[in-house]
PDB file of N, CA and C in Angstrom:
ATOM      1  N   UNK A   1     -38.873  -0.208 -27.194  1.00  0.00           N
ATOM      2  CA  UNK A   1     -39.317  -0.018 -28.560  1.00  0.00           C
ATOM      3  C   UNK A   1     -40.707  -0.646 -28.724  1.00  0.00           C
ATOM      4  N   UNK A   2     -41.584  -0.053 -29.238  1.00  0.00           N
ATOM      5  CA  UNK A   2     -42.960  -0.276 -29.649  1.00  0.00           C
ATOM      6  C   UNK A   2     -43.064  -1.292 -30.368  1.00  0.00           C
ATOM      7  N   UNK A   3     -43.745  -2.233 -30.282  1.00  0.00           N
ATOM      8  CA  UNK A   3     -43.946  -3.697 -31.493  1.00  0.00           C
ATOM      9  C   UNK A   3     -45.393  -4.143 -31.615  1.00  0.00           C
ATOM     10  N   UNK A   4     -46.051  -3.752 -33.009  1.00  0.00           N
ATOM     11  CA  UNK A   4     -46.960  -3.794 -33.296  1.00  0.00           C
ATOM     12  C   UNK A   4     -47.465  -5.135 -33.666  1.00  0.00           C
ATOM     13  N   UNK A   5     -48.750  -5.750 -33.613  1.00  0.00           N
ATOM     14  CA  UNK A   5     -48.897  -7.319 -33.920  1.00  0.00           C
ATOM     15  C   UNK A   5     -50.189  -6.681 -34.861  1.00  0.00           C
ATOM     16  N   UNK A   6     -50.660  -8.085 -35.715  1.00  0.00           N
ATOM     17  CA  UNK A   6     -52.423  -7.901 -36.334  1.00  0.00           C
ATOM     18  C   UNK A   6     -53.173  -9.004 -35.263  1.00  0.00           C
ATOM     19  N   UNK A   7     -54.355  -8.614 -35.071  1.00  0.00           N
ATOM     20  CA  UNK A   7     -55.023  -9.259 -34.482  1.00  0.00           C
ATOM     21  C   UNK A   7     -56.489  -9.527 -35.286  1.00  0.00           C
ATOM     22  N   UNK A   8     -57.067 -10.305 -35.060  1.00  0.00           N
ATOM     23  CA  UNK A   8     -58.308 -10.559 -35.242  1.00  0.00           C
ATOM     24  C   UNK A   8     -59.380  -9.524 -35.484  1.00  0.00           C
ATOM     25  N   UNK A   9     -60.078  -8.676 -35.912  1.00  0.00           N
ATOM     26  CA  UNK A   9     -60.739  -7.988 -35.051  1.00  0.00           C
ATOM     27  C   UNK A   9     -62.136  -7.935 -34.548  1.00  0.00           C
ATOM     28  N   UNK A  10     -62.545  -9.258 -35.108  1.00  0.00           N
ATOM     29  CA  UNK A  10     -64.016 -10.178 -34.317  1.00  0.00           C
ATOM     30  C   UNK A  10     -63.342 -10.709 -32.746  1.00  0.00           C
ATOM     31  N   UNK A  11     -61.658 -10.799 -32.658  1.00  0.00           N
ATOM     32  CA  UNK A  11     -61.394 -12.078 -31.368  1.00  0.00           C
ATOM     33  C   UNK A  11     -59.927 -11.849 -31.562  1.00  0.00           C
ATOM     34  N   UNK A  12     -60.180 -10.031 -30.405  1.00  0.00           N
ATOM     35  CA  UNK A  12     -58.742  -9.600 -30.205  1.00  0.00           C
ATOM     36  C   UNK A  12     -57.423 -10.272 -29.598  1.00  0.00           C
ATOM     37  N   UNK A  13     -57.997 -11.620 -29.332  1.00  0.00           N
ATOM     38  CA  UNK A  13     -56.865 -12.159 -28.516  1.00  0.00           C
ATOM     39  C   UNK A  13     -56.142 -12.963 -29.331  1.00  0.00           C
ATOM     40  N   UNK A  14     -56.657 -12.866 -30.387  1.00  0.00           N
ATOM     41  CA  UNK A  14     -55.817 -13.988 -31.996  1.00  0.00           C
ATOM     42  C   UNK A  14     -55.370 -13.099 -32.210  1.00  0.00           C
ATOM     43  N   UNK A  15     -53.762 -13.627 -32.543  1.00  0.00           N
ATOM     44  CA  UNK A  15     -52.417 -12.834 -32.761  1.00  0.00           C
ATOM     45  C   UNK A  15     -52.292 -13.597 -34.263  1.00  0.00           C
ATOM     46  N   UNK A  16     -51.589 -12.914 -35.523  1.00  0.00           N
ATOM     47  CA  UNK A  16     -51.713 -13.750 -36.511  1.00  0.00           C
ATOM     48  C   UNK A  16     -50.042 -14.138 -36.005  1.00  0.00           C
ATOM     49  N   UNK A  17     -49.781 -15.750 -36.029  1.00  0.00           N
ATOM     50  CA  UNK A  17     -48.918 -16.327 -35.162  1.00  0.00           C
ATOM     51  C   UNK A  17     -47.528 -15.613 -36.847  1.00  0.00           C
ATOM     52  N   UNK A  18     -46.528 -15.892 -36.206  1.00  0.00           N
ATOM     53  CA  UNK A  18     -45.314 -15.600 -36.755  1.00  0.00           C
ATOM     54  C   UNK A  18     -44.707 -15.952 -38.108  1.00  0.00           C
ATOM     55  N   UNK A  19     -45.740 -17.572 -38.133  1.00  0.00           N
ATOM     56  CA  UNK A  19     -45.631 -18.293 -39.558  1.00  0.00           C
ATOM     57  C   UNK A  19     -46.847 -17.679 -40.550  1.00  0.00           C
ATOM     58  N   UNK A  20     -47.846 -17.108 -40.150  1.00  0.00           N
ATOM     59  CA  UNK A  20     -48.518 -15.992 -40.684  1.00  0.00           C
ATOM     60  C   UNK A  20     -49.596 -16.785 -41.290  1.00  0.00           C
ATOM     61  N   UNK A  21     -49.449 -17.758 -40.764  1.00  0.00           N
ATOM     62  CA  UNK A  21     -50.499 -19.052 -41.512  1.00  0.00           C
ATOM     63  C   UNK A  21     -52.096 -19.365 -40.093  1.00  0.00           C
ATOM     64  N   UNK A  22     -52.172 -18.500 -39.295  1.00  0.00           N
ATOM     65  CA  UNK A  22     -53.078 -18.771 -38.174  1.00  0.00           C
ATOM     66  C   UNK A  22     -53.180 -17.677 -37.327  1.00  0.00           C
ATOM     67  N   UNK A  23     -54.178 -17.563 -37.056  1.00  0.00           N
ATOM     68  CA  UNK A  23     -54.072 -16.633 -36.090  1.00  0.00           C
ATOM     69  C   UNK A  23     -54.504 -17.388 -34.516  1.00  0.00           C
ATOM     70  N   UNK A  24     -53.673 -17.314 -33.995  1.00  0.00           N
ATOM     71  CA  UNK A  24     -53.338 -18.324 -32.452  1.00  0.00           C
ATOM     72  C   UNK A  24     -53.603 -17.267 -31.142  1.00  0.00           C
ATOM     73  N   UNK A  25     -53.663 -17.941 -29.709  1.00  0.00           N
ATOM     74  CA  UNK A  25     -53.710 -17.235 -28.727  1.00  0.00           C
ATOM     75  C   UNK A  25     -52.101 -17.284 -27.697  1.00  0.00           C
ATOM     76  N   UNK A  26     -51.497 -18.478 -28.230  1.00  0.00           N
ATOM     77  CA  UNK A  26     -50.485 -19.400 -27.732  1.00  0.00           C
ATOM     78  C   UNK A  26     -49.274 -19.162 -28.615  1.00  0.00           C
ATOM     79  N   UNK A  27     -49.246 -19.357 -29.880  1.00  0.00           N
ATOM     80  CA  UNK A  27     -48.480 -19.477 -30.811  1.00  0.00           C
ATOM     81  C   UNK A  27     -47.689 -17.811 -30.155  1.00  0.00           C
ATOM     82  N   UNK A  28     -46.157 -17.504 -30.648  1.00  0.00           N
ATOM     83  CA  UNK A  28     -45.787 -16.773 -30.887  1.00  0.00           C
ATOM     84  C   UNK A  28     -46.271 -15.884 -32.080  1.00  0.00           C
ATOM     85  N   UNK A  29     -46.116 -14.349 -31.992  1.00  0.00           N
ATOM     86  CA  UNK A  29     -47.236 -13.367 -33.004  1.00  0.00           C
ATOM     87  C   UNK A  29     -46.006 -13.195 -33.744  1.00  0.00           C
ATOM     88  N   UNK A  30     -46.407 -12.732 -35.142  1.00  0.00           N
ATOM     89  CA  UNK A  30     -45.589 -12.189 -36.090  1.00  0.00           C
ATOM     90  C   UNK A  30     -45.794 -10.665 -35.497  1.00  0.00           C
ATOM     91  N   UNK A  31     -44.243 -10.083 -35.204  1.00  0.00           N
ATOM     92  CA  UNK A  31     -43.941  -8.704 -34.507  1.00  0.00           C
ATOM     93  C   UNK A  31     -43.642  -7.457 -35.818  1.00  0.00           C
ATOM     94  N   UNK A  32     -44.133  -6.405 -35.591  1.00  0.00           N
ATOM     95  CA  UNK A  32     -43.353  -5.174 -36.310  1.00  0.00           C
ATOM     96  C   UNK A  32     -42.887  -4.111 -35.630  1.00  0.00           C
ATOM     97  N   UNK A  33     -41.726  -3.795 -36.238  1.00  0.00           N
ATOM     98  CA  UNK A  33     -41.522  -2.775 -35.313  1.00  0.00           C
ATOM     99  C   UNK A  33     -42.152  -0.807 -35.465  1.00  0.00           C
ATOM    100  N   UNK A  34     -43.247  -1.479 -36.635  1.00  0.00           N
ATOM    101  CA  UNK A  34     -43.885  -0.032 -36.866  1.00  0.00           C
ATOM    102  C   UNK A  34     -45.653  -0.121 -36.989  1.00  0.00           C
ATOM    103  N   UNK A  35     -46.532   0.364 -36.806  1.00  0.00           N
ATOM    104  CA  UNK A  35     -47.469   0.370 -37.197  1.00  0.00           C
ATOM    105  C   UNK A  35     -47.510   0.246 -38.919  1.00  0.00           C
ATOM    106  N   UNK A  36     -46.853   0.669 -39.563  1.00  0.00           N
ATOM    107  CA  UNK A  36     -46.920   1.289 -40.944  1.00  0.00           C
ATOM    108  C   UNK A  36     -46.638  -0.452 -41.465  1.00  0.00           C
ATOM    109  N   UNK A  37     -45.530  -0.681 -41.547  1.00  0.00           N
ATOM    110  CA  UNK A  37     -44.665  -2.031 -41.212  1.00  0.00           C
ATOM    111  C   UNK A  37     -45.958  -3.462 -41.391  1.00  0.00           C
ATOM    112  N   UNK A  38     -47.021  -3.260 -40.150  1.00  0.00           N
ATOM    113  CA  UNK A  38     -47.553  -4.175 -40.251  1.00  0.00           C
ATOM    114  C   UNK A  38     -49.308  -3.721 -40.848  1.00  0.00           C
ATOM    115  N   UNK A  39     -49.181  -2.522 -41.469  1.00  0.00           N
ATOM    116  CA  UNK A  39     -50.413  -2.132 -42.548  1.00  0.00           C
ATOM    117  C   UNK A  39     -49.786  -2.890 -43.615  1.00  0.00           C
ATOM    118  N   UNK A  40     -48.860  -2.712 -43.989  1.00  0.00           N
ATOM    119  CA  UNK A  40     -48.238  -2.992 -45.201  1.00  0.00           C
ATOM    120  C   UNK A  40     -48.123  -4.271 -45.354  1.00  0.00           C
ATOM    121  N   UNK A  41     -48.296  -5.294 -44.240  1.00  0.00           N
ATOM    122  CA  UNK A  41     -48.311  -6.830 -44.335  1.00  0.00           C
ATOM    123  C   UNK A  41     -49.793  -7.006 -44.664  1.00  0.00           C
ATOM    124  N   UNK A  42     -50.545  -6.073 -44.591  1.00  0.00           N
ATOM    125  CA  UNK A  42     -52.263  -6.547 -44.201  1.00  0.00           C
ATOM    126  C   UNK A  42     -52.791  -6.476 -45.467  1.00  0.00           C
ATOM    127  N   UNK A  43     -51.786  -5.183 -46.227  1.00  0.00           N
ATOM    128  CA  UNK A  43     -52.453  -4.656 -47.898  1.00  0.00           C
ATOM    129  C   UNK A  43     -51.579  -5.698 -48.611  1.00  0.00           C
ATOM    130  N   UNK A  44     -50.694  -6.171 -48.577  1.00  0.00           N
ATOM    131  CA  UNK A  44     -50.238  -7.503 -49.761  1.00  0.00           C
ATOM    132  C   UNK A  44     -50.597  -8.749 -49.214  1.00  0.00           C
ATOM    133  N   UNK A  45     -51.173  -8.612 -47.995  1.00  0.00           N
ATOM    134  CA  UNK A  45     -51.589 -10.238 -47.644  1.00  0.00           C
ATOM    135  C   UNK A  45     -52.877 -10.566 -47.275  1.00  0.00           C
ATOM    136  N   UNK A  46     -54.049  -9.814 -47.707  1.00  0.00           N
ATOM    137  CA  UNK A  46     -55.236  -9.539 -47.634  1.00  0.00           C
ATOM    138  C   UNK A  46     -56.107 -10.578 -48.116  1.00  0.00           C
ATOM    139  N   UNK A  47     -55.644 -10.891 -49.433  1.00  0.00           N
ATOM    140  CA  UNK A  47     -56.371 -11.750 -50.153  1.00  0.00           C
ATOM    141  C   UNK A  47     -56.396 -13.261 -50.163  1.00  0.00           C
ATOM    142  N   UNK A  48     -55.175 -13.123 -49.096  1.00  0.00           N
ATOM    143  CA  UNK A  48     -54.746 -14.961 -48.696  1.00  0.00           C
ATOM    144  C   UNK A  48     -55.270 -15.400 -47.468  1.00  0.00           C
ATOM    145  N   UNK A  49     -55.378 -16.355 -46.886  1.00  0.00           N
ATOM    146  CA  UNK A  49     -55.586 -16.807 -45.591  1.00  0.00           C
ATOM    147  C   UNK A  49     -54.493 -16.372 -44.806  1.00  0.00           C
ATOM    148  N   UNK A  50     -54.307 -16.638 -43.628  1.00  0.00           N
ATOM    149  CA  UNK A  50     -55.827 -16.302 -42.832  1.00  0.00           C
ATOM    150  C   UNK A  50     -56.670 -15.317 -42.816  1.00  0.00           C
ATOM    151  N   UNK A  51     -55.770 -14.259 -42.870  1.00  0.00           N
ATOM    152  CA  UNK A  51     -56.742 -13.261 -43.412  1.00  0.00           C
ATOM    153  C   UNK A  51     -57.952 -12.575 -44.019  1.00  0.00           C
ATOM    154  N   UNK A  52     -57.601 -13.636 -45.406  1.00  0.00           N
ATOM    155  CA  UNK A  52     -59.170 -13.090 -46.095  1.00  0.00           C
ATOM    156  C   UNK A  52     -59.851 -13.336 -45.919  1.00  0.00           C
ATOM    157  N   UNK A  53     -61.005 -12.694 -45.856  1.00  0.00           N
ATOM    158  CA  UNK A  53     -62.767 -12.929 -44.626  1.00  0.00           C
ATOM    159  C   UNK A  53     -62.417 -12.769 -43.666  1.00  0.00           C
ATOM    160  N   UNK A  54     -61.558 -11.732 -43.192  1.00  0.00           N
ATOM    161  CA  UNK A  54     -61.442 -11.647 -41.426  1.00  0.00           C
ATOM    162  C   UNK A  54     -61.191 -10.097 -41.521  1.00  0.00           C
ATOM    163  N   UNK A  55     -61.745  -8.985 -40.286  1.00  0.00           N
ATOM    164  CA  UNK A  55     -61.303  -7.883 -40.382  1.00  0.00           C
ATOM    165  C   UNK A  55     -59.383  -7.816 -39.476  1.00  0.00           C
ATOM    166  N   UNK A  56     -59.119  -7.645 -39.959  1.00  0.00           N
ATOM    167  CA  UNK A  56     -57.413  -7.394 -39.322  1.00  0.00           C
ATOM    168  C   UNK A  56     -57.615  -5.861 -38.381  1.00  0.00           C
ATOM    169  N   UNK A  57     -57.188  -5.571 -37.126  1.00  0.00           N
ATOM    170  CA  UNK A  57     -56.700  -4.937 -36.480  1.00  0.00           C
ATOM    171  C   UNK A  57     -55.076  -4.703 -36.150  1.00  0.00           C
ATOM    172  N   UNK A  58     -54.615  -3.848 -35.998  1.00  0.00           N
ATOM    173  CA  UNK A  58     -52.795  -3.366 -35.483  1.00  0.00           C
ATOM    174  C   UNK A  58     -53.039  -2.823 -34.311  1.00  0.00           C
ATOM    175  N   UNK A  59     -52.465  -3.643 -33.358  1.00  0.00           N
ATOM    176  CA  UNK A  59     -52.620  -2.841 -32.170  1.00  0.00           C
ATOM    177  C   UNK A  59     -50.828  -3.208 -31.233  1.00  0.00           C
ATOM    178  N   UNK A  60     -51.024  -2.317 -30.600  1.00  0.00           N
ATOM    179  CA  UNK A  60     -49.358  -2.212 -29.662  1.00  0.00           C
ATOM    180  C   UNK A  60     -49.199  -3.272 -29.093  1.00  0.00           C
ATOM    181  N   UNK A  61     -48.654  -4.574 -28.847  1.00  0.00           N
ATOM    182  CA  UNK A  61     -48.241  -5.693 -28.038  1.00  0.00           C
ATOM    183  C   UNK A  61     -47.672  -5.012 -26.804  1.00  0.00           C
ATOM    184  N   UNK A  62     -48.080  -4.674 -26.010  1.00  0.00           N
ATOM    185  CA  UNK A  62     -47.037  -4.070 -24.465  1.00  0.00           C
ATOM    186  C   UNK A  62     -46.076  -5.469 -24.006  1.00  0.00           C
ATOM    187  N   UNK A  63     -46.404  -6.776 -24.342  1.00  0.00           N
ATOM    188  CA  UNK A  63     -46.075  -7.495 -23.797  1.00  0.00           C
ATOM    189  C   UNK A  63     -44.276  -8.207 -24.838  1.00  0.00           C
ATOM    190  N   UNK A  64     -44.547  -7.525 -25.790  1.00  0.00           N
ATOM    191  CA  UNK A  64     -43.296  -7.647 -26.936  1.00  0.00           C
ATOM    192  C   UNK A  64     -42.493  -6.198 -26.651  1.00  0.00           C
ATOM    193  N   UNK A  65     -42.842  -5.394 -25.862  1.00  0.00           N
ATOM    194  CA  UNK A  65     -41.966  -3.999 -25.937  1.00  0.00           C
ATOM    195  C   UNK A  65     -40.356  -3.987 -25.724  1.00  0.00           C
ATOM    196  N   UNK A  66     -40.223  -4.827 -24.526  1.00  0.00           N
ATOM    197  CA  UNK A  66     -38.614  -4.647 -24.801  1.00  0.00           C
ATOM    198  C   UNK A  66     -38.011  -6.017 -25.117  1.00  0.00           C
ATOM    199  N   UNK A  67     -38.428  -6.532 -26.391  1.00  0.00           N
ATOM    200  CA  UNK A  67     -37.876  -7.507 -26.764  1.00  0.00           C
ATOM    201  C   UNK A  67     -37.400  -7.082 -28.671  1.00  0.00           C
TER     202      UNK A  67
END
């Protein structure tokens, strides 16, 4: 199954970690199991940290797939 993460998109290797409060390289990523799923975290959580002032990317985790 496909599991989508947000990443950074100045510093693709920042995963926004799981507690949704950082975006880490180490930390465990906050997972979705849809692309749509984790747009929808990006449009109600835009305006908060970490986020705001950062461009957000969704890209496929290969490394979360069969988990």
């Amino acid at each position: 199954m496909a599991r989508f993460v947000i990443v950074m998109g100045a510093a693709p290797q920042l995963k926004l970690s799981r507690t949704g409060r950082e975006f880490d390289a180490a930390l465990q990523p906050m997972a979705f199991d849809s692309h749509q799923a984790a747009w929808d975290y990006v449009l109600r959580h835009s305006e908060e940290p970490p986020l705001k002032g950062h461009r957000a990317e969704i890209i496929e985790d290969l490394s979360l797939r069969d988990q």
